[in-house]
C-alpha atoms as a PDB file:
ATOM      1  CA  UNK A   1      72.192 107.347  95.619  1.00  0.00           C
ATOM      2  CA  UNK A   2      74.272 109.826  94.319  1.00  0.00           C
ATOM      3  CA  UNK A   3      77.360 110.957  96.168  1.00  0.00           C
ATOM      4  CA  UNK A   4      80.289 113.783  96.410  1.00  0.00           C
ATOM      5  CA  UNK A   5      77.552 116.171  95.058  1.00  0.00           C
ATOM      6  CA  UNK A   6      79.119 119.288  95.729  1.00  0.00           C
ATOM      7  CA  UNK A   7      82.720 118.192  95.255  1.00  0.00           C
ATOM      8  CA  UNK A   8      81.315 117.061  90.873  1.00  0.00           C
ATOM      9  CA  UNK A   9      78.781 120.314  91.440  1.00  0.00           C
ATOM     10  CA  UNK A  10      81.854 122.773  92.159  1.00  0.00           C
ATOM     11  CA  UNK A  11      84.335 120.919  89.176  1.00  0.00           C
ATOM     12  CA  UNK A  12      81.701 120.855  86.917  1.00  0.00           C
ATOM     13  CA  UNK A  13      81.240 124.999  87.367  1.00  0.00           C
ATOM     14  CA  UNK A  14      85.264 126.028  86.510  1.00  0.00           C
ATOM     15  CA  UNK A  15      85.705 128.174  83.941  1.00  0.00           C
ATOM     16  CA  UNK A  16      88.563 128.013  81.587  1.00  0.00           C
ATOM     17  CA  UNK A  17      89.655 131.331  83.665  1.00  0.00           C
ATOM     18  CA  UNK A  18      89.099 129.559  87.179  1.00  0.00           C
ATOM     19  CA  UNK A  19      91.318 126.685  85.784  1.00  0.00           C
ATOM     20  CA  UNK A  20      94.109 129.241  84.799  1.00  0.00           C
ATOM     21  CA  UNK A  21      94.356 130.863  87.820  1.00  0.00           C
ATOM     22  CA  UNK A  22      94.344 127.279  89.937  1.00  0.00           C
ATOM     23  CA  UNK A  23      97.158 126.738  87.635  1.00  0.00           C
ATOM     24  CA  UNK A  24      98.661 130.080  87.937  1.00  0.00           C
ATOM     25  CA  UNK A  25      98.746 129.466  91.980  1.00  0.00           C
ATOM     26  CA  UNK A  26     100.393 126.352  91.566  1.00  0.00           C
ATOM     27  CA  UNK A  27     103.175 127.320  89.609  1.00  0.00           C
ATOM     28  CA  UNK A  28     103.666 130.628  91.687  1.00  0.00           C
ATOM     29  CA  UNK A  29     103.099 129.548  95.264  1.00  0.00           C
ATOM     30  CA  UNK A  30     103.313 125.650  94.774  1.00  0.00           C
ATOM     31  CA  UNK A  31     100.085 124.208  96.186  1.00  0.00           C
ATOM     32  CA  UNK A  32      96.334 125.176  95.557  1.00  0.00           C
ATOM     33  CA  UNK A  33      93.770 124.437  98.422  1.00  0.00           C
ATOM     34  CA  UNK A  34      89.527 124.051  97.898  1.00  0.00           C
ATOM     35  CA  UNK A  35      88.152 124.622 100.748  1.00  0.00           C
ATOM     36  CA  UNK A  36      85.112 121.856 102.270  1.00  0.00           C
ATOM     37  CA  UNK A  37      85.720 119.700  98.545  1.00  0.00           C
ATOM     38  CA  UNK A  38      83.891 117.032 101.294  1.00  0.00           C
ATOM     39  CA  UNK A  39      80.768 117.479 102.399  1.00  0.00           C
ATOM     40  CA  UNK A  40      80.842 116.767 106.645  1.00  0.00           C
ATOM     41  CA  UNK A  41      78.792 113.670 105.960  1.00  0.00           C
ATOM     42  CA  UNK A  42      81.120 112.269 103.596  1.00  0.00           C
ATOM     43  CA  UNK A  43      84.050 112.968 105.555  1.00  0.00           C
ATOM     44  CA  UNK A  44      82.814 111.972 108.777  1.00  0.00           C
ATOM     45  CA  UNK A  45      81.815 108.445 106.694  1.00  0.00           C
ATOM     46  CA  UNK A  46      85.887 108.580 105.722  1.00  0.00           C
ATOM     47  CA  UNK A  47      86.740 108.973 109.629  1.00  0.00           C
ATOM     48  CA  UNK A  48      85.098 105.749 110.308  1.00  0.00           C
ATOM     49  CA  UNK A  49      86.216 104.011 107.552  1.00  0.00           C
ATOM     50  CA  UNK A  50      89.768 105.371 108.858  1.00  0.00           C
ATOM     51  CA  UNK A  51      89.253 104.443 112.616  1.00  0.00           C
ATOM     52  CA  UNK A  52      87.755 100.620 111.847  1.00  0.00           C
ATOM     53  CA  UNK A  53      91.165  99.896 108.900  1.00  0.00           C
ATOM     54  CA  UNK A  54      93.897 101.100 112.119  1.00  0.00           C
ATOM     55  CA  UNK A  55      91.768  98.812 114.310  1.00  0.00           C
ATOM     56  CA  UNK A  56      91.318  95.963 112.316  1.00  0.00           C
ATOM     57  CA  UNK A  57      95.501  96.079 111.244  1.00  0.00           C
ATOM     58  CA  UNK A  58      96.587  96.046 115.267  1.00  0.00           C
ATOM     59  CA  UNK A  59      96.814 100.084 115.715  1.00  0.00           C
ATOM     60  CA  UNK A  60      99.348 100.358 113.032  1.00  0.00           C
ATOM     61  CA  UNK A  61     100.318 102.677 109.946  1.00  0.00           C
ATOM     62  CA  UNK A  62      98.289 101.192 107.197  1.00  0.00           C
ATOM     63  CA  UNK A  63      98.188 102.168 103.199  1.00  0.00           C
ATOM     64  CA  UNK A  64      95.418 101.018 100.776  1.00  0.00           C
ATOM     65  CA  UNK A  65      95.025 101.307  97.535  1.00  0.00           C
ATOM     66  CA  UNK A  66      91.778 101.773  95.445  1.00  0.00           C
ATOM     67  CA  UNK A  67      90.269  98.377  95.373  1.00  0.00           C
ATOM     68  CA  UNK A  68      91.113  98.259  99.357  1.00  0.00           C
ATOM     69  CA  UNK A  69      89.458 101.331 100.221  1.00  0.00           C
ATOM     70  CA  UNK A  70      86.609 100.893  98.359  1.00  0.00           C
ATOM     71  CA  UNK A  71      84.009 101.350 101.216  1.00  0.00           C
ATOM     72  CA  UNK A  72      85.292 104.714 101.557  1.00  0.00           C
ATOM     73  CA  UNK A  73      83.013 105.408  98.152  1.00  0.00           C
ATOM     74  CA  UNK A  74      85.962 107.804  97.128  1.00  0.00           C
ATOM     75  CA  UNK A  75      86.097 105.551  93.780  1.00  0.00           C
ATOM     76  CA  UNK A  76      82.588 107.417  92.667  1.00  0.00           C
ATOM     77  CA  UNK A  77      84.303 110.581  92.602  1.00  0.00           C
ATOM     78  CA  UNK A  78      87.451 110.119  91.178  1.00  0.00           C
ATOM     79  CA  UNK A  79      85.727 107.551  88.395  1.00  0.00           C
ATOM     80  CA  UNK A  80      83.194 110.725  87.474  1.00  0.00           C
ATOM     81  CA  UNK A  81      83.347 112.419  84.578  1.00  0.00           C
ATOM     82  CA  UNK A  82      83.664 115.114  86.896  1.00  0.00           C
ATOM     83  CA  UNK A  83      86.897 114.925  88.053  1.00  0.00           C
ATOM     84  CA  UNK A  84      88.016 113.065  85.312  1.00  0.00           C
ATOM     85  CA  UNK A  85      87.530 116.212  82.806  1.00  0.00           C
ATOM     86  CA  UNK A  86      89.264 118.299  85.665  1.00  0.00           C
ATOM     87  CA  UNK A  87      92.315 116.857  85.810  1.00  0.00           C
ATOM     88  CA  UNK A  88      92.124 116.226  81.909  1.00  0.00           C
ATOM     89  CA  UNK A  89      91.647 120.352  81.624  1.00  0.00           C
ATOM     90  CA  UNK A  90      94.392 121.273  84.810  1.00  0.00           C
ATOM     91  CA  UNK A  91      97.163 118.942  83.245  1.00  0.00           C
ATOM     92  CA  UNK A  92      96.380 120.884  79.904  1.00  0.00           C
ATOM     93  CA  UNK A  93      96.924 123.994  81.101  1.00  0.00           C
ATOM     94  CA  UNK A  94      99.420 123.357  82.744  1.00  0.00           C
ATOM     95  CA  UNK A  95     101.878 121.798  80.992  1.00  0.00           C
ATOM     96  CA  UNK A  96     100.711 122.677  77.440  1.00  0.00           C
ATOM     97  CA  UNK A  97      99.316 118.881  75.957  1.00  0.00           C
ATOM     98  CA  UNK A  98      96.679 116.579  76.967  1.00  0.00           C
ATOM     99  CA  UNK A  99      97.971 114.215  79.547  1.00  0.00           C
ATOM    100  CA  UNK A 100      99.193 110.790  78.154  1.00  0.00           C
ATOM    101  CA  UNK A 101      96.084 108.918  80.103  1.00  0.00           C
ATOM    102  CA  UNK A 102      93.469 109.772  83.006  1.00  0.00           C
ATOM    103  CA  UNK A 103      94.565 106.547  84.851  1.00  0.00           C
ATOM    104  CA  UNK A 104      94.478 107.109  88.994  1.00  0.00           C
ATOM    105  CA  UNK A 105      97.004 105.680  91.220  1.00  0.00           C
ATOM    106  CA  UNK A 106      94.931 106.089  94.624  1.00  0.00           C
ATOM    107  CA  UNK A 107      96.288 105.367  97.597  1.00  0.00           C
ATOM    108  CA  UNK A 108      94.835 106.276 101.348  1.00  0.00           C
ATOM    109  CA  UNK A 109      97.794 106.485 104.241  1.00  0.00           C
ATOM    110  CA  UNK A 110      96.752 106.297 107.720  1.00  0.00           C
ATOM    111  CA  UNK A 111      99.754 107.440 109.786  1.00  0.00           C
ATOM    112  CA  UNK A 112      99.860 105.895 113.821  1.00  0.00           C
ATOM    113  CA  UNK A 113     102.150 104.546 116.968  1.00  0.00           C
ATOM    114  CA  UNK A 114     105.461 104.045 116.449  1.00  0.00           C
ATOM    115  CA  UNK A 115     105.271 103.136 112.981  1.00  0.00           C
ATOM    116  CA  UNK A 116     104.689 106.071 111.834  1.00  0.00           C
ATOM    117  CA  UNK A 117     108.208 107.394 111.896  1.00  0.00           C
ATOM    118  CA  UNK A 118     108.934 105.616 108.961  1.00  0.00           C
ATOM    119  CA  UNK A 119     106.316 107.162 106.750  1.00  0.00           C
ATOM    120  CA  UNK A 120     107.583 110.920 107.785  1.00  0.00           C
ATOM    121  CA  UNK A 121     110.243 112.651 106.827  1.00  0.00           C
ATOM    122  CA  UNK A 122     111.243 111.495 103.760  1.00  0.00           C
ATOM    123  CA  UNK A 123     111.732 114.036 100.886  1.00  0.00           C
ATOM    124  CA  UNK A 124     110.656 112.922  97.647  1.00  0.00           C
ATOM    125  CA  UNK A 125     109.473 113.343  94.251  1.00  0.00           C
ATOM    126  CA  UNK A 126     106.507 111.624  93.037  1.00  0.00           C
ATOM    127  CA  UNK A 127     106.363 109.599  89.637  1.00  0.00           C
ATOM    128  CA  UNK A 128     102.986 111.287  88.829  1.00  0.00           C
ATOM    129  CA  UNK A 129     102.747 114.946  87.045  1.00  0.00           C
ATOM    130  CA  UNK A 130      99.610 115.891  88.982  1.00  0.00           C
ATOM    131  CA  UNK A 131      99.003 114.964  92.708  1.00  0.00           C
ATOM    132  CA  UNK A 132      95.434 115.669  94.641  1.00  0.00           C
ATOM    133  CA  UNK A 133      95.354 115.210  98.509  1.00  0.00           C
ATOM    134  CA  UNK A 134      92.689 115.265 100.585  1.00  0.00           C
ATOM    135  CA  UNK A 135      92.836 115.238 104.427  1.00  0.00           C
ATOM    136  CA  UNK A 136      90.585 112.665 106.313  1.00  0.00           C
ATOM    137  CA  UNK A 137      91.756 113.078 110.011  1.00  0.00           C
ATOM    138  CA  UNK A 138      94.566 115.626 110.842  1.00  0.00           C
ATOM    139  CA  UNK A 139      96.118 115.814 114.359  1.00  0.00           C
ATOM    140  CA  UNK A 140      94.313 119.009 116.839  1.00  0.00           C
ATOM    141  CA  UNK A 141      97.931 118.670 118.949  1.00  0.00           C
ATOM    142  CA  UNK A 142     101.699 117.715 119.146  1.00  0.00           C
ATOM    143  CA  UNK A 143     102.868 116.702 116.121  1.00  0.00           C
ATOM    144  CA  UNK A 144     100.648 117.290 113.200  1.00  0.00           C
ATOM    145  CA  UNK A 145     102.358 115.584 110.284  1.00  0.00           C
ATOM    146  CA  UNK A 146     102.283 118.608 108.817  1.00  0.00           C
ATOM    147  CA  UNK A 147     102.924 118.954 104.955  1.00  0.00           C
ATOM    148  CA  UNK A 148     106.224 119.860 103.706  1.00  0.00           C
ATOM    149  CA  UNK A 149     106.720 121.040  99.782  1.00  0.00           C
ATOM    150  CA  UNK A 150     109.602 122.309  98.038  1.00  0.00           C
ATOM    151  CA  UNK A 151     107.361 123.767  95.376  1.00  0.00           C
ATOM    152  CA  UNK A 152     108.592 122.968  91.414  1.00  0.00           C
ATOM    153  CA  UNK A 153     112.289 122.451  91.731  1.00  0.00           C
ATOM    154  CA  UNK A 154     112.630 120.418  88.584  1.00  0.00           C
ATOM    155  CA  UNK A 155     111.004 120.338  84.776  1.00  0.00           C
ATOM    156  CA  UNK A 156     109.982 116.886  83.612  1.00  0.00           C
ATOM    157  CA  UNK A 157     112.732 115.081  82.552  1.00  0.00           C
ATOM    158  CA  UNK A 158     113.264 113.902  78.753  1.00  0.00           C
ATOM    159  CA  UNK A 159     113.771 110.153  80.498  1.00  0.00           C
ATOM    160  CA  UNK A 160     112.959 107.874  82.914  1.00  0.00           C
ATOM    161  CA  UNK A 161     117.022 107.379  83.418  1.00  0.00           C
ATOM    162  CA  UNK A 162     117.438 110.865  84.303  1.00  0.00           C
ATOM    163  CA  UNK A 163     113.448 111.120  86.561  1.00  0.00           C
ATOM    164  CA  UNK A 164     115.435 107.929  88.165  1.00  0.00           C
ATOM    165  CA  UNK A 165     119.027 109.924  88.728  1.00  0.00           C
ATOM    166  CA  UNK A 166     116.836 112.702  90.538  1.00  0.00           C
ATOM    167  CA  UNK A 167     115.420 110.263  92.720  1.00  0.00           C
ATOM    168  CA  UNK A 168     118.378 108.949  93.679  1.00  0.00           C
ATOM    169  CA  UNK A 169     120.425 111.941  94.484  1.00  0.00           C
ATOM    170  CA  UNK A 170     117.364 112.881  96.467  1.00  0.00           C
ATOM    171  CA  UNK A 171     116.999 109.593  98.246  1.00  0.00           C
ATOM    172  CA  UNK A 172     120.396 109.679 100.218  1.00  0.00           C
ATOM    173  CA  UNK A 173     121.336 110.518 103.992  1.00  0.00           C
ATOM    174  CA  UNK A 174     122.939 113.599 103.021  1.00  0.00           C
ATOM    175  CA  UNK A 175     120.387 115.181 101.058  1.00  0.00           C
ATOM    176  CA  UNK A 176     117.766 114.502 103.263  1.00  0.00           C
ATOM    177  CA  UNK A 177     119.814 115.695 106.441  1.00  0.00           C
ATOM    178  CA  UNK A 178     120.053 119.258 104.446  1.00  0.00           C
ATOM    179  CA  UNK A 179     116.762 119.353 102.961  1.00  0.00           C
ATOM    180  CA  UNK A 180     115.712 119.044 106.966  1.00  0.00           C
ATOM    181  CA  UNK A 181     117.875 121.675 108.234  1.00  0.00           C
ATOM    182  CA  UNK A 182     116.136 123.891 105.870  1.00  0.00           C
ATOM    183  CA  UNK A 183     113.195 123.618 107.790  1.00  0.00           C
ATOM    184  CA  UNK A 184     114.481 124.964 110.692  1.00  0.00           C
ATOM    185  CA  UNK A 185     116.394 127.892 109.017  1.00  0.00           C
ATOM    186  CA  UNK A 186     113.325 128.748 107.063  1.00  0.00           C
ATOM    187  CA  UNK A 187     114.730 128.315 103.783  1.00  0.00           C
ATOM    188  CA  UNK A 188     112.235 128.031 100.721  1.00  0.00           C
ATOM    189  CA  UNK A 189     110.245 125.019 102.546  1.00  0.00           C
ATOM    190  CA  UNK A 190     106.767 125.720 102.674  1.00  0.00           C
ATOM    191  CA  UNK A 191     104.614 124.252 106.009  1.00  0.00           C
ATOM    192  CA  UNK A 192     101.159 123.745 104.850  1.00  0.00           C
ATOM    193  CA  UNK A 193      98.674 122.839 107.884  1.00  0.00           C
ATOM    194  CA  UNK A 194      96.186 120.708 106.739  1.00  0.00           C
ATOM    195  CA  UNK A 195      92.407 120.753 107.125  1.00  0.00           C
ATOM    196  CA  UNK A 196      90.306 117.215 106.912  1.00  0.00           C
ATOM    197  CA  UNK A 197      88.022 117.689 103.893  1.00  0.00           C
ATOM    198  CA  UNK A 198      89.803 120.380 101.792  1.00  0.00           C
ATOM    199  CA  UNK A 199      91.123 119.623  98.475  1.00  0.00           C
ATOM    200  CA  UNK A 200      95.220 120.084  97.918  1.00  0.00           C
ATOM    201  CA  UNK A 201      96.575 120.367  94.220  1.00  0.00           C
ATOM    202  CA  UNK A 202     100.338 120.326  93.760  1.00  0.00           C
ATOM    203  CA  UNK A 203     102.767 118.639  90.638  1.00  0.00           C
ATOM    204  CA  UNK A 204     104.131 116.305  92.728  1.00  0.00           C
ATOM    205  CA  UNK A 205     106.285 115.099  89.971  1.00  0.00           C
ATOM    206  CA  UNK A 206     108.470 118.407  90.376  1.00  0.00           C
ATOM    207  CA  UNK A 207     108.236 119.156  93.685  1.00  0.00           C
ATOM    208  CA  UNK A 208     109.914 118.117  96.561  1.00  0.00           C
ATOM    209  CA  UNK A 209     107.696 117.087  99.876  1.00  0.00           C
ATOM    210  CA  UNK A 210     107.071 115.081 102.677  1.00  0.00           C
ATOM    211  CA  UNK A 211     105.189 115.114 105.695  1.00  0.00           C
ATOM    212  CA  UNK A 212     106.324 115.963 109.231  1.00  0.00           C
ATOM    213  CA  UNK A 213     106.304 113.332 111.970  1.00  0.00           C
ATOM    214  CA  UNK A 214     102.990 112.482 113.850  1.00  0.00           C
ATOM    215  CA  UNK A 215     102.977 111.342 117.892  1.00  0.00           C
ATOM    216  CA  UNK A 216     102.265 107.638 118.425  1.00  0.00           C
ATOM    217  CA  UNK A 217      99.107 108.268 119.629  1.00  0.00           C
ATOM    218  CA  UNK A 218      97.182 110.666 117.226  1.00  0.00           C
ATOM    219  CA  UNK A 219      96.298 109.685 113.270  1.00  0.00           C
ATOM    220  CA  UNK A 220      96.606 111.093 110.068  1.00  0.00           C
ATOM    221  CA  UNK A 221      95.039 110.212 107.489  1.00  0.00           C
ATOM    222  CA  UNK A 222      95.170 111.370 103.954  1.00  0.00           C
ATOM    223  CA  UNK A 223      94.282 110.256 100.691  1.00  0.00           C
ATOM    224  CA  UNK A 224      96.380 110.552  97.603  1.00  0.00           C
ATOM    225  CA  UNK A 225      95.340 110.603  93.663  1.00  0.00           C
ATOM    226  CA  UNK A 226      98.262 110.783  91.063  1.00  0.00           C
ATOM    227  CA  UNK A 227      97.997 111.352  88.041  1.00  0.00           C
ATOM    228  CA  UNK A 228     100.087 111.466  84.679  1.00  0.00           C
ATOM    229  CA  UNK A 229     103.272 109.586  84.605  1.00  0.00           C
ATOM    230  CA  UNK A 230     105.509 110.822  81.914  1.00  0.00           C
ATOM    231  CA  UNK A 231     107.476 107.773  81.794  1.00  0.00           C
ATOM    232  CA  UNK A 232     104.685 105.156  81.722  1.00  0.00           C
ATOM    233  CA  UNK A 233     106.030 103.618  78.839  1.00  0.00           C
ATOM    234  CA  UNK A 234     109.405 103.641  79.672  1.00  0.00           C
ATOM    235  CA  UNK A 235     111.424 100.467  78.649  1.00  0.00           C
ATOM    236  CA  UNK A 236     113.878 100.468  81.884  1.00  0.00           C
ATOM    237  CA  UNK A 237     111.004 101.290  84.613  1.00  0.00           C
ATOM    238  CA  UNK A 238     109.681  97.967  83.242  1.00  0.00           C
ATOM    239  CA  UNK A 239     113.277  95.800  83.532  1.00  0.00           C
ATOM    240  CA  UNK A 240     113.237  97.464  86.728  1.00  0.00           C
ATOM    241  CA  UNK A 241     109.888  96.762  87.982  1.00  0.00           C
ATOM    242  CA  UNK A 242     108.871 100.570  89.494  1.00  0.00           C
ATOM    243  CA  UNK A 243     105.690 101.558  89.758  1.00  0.00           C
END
């Protein structure tokens, strides 16, 4: 049985011009959003998955990656040819050369309880040029986990020493205390609310984000393809052992 029909059916139909101006609206606003990418059957098949993985690990924050999420079926759409030539034809456009492989880090975070506070909050850049989220369960109250983006505050850099340097200037008390007082004085921090089954396009490699916290007793859930790291073949992320 084929699956994700209208998700491959609406990639499949861009234009050179509709992946310009996807581009366009990432570089000028920072994020692009497809509406419904899911089908309801195919997200309400992701709920359950969702609901039965916090169960089974005690009502706790869990992460899995591709191979652990596999019942999810999300690996027949991101394996298509589909999406595949889509993110072979945004990274293009974007940045000027074909990407330096098509290889998928997946991973799907389900954020509950108490644990969750350590999953939120935490400004960062991603190692991966080109990030796509989709939303499987998103909070109706409280505390949303709402998406956080500092939209392209950096180029890529010329090495992994210097991607690493960013990182770790980034990753310190200090930074992070400012970066969250921005928030509240409104300063160049964009609050996306997400909606379960849209599509999200961002380069998470230059942007700074995070997601608000989410109360103990609601879930979100979101899953996460990256794509495109420019320093795959980087001598000291090997010594060092980063993914």
């Amino acid at each position: 049985m084929s699956r994700f029909l209208k998700a491959k059916s609406w990639l499949s139909t861009l234009s050179d011009s509709d992946i310009g101006s996807i581009v366009s609206q990432i570089n000028t606003e920072g994020i692009y959003s497809a509406p419904e990418f899911l089908s309801k059957d195919e997200l309400l098949h992701m709920q359950e998955f969702v609901s039965a993985a916090i169960e089974k690990a005690g009502n706790k924050t869990v992460s899995l990656k591709k191979d652990e999420a596999s019942d999810t079926r999300l690996n027949e759409l991101v394996d298509s040819s589909e999406f595949s030539d889509f993110i072979f034809r945004l990274y293009s456009t974007g940045f000027g050369t074909p990407p330096p492989n098509l290889d998928c880090y997946q991973i799907l975070r389900c954020l509950t309880g108490e644990s969750a506070a350590a999953h939120s909050w935490k400004f960062h850049y991603d190692s991966y040029m080109i990030t796509a989220l989709v939303p499987i369960v998103v909070p109706s109250k409280g505390m949303r986990g709402d998406f956080l983006i500092i939209p392209n505050t950096r180029h890529m850099r010329s090495s992994y020493a210097l991607n690493l340097l960013d990182k770790v200037l980034l990753d310190n008390a200090l930074t992070q205390k400012m970066l969250r007082r921005r928030i509240s004085d409104g300063q160049r921090v964009k609050r996306i609310s997400l909606t379960p089954g849209n599509l999200y396009l961002f380069w998470g490699y230059r942007s700074i984000h995070t997601n608000e916290a989410v109360d103990d007793e609601m879930v979100r859930a979101t899953v996460l393809f990256h794509y495109a790291d420019p320093h795959t073949g980087s001598f000291l992320k090997r010594q060092l052992g980063r993914a």
